[in-house]
Protein backbone atom coordinates (compact mmCIF):
# COMPACT_ATOMS: atom_id res chain seq x y z
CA UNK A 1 22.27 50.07 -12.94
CA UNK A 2 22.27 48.02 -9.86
CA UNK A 3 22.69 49.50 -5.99
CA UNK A 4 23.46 47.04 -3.10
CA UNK A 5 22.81 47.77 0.33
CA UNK A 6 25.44 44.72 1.87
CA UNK A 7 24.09 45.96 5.51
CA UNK A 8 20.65 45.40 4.75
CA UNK A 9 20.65 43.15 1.86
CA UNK A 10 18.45 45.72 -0.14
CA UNK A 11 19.11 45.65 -3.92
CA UNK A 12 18.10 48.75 -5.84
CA UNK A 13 17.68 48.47 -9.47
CA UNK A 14 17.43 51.39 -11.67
CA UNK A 15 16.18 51.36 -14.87
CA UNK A 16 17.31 53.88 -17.92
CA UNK A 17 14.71 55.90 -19.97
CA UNK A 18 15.73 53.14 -22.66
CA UNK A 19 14.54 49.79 -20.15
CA UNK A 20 11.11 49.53 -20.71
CA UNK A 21 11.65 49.80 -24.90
CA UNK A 22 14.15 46.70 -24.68
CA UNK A 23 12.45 44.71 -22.81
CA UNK A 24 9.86 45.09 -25.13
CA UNK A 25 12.02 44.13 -27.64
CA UNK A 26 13.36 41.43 -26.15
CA UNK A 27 10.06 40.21 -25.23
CA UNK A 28 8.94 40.44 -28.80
CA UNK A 29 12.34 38.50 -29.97
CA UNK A 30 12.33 36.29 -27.20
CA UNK A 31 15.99 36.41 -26.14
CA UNK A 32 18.25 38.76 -23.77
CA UNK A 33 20.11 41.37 -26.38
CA UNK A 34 23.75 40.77 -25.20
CA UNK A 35 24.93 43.60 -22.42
CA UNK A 36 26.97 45.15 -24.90
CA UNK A 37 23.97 46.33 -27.09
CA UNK A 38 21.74 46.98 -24.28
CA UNK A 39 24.17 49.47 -22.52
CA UNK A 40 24.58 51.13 -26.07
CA UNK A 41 21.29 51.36 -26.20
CA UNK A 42 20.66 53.26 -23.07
CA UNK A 43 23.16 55.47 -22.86
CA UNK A 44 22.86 56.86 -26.65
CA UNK A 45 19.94 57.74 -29.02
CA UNK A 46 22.00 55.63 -31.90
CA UNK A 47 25.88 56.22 -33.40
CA UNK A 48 26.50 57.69 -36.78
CA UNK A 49 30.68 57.82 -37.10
CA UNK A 50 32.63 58.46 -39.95
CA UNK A 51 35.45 56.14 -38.92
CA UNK A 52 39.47 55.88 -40.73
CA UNK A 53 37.82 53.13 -43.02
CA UNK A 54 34.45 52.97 -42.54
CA UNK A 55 31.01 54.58 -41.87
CA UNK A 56 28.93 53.30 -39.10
CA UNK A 57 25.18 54.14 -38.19
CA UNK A 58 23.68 52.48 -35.05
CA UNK A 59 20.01 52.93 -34.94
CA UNK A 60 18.69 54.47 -31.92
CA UNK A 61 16.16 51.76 -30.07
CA UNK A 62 12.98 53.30 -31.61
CA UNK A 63 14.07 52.77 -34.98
CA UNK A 64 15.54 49.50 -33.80
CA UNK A 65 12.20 48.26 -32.81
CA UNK A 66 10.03 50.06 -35.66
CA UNK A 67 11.98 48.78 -38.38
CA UNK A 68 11.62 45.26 -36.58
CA UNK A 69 7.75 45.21 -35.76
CA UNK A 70 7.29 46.42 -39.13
CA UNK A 71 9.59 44.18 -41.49
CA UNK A 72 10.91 47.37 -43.44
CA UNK A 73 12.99 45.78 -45.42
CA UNK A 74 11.18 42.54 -45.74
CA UNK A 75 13.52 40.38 -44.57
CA UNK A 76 12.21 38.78 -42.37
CA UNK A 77 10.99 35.29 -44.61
CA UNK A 78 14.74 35.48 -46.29
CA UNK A 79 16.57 36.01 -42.89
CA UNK A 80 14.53 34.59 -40.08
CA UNK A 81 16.29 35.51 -37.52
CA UNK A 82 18.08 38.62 -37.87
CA UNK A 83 17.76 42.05 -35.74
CA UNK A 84 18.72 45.10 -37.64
CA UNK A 85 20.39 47.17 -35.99
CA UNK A 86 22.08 49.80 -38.56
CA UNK A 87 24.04 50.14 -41.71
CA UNK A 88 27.22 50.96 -43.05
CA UNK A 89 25.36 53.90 -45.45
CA UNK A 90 25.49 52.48 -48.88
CA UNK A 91 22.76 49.69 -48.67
CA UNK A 92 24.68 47.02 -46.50
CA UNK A 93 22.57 46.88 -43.02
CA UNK A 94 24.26 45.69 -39.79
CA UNK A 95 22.30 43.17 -37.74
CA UNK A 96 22.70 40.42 -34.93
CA UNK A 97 22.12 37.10 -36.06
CA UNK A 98 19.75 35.87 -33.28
CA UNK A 99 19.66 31.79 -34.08
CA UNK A 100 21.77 30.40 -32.01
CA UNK A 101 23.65 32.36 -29.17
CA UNK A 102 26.08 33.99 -28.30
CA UNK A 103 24.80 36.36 -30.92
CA UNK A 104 27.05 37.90 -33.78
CA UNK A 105 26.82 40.70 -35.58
CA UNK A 106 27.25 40.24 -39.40
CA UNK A 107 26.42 42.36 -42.33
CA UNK A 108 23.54 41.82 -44.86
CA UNK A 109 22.78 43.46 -48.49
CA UNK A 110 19.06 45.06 -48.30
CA UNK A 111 17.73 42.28 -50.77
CA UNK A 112 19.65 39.31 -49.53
CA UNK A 113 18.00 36.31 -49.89
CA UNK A 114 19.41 33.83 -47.67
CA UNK A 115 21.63 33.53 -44.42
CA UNK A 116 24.53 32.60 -47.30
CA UNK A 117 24.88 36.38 -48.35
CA UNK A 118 25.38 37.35 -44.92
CA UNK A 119 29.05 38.31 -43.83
CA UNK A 120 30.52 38.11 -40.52
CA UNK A 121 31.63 40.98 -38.82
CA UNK A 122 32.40 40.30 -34.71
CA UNK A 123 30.99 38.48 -31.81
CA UNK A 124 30.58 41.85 -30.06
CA UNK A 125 29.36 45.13 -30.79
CA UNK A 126 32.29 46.42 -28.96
CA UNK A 127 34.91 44.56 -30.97
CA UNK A 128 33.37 45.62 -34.16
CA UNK A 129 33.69 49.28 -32.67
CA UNK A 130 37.19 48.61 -31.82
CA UNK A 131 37.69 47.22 -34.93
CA UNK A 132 36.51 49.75 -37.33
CA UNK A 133 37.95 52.75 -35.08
CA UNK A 134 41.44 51.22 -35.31
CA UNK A 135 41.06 51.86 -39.33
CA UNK A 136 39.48 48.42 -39.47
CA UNK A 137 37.03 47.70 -42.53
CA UNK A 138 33.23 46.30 -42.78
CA UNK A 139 33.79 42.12 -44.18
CA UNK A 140 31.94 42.13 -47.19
CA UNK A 141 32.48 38.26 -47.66
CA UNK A 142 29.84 36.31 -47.47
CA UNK A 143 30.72 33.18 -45.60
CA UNK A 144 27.81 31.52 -45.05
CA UNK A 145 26.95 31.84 -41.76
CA UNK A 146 26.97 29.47 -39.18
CA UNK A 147 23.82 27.42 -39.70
CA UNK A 148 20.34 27.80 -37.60
């Protein structure tokens, strides 16, 4: 959150409890987690929603960057690349495809083995939110990705 001073030309930037963790994470990734995401991510401790057609969990930034530093689902030599970021709760994890900006979110199985299993889901967190809470579904077509 930013506060401007136009008399003095002071700029005041405040940071939320959450800053410091992703700009860790974004130093570790080396890219700028779209604006979206990163005001998710500090004003919430994660999502978990039961939604008309879906089921959404958002993993809260500790999780985020745990499950990240520490490969949990070994992924990372089959999907360079990708930033988990949740699931849909039956083995399908969300995640932002970080190769090539803008970065979209697209849905992975937890033993894909290449960027062709992934399926597309939005180019925002807040359309996919939109989405699904209008009785949208989760795209479980694969559709090979857009490549690196």
């Amino acid at each position: 959150m930013r506060y401007g001073d136009e008399a003095t030309g002071c700029e005041t930037r405040f940071m939320s409890g959450a800053e410091p963790g992703l700009l860790q994470l974004e130093g570790s990734l080396g890219v700028v987690l779209p604006d979206d995401y990163r005001q998710f991510l500090s004003a919430s401790d994660g999502l978990i929603e039961e939604m008309p057609q879906a089921y959404v969990e958002l993993w809260a930034l500790d999780d985020v960057v745990t499950i990240h530093d520490s490969d949990a689902y070994g992924l990372d030599e089959s999907l360079p690349g990708l930033l988990l970021i949740g699931g849909d709760g039956g083995g399908e994890l969300l995640a932002f495809d970080l190769r090539q900006a803008p970065f979209r979110l697209v849905l992975v199985n937890a033993i894909s083995a290449s960027w062709s299993e992934a399926a597309y889901q939005a180019d925002s967190l807040t359309d996919l939110l939109a989405h699904l809470r209008a009785g949208g579904e989760f795209s479980f077509e694969s559709d090979g990705t857009r490549a690196p």
